[in-house]
Protein backbone atom coordinates (compact mmCIF):
# COMPACT_ATOMS: atom_id res chain seq x y z
CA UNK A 1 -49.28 -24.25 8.73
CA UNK A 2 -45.36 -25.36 8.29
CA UNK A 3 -43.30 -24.10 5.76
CA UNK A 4 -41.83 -25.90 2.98
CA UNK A 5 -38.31 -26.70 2.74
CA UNK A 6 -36.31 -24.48 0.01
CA UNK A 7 -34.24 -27.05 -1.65
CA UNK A 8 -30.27 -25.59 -1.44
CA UNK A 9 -28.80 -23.86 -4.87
CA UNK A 10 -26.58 -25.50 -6.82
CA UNK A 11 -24.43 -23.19 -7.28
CA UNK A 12 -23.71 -23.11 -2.75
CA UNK A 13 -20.87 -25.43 -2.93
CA UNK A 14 -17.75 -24.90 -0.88
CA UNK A 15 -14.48 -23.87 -3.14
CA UNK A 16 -11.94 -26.42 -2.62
CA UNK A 17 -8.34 -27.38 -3.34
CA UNK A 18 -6.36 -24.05 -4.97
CA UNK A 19 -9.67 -22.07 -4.82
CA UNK A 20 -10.25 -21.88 -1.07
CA UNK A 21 -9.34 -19.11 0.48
CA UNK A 22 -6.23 -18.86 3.03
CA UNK A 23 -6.71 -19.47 6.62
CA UNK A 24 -6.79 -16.49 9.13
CA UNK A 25 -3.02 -17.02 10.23
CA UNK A 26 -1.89 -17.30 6.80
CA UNK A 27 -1.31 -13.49 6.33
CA UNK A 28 0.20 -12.33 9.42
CA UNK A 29 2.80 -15.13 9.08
CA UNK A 30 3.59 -14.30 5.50
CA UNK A 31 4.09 -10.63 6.93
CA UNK A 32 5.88 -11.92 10.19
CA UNK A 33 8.17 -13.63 8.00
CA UNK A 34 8.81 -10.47 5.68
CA UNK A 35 9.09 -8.35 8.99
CA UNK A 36 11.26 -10.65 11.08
CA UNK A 37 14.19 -11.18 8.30
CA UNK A 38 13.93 -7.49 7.53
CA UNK A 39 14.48 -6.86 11.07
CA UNK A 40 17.26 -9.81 11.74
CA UNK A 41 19.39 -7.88 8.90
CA UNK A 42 18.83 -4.03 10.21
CA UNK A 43 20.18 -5.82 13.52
CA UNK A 44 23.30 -7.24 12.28
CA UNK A 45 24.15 -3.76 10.60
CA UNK A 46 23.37 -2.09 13.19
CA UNK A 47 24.94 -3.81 16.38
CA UNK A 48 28.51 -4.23 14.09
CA UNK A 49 28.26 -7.51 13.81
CA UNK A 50 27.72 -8.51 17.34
CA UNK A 51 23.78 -9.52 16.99
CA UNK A 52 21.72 -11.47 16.49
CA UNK A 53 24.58 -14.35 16.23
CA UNK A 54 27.59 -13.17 17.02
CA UNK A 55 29.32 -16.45 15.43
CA UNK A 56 27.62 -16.83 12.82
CA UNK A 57 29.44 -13.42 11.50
CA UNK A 58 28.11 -12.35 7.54
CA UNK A 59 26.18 -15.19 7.31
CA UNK A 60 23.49 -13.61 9.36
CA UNK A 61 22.81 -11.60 6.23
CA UNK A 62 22.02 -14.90 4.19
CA UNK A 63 19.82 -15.88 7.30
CA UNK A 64 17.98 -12.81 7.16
CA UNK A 65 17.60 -13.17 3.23
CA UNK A 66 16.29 -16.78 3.70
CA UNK A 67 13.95 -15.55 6.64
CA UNK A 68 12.04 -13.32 4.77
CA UNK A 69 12.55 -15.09 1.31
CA UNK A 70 9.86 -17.47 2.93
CA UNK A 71 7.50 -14.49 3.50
CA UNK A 72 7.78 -13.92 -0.30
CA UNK A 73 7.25 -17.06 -1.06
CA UNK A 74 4.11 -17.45 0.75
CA UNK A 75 2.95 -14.56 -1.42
CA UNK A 76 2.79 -17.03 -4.10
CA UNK A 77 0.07 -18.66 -2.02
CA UNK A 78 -1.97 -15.79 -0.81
CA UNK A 79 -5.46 -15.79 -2.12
């Protein structure tokens, strides 16, 4: 004898737009981006100056900042 069919739930649909959940990568680059610019500034203090740009002199501070001011804003995002 075949079965019958169950029709699908209503209530099965797939979130979308701003309720979807992130995709896999989405959290280790958030935290990559935290990590990195923590790390970029630690260097700079560190090495005196002479990494991770030598040229770019106290402005590797502000690149740092900006580097993991993206991580924070991805928080924003994170679901």
């Amino acid at each position: 004898m075949a079965r019958a069919k169950s029709p699908k739930p209503a209530d099965a649909e797939q979130p979308s737009g701003e309720e979807a959940p992130n995709p896999v990568w989405f959290k280790p680059v958030m935290f990559g981006f935290m990590l990195l610019g923590l790390v970029w500034i630690i260097v700079f203090y560190v090495s005196g100056g002479a990494w991770p740009v030598a040229s770019l002199g106290p402005w590797n501070i502000l690149i740092g900042f900006g580097i993991a001011f993206i991580g924070f804003l991805m928080t924003t995002r994170w679901r």
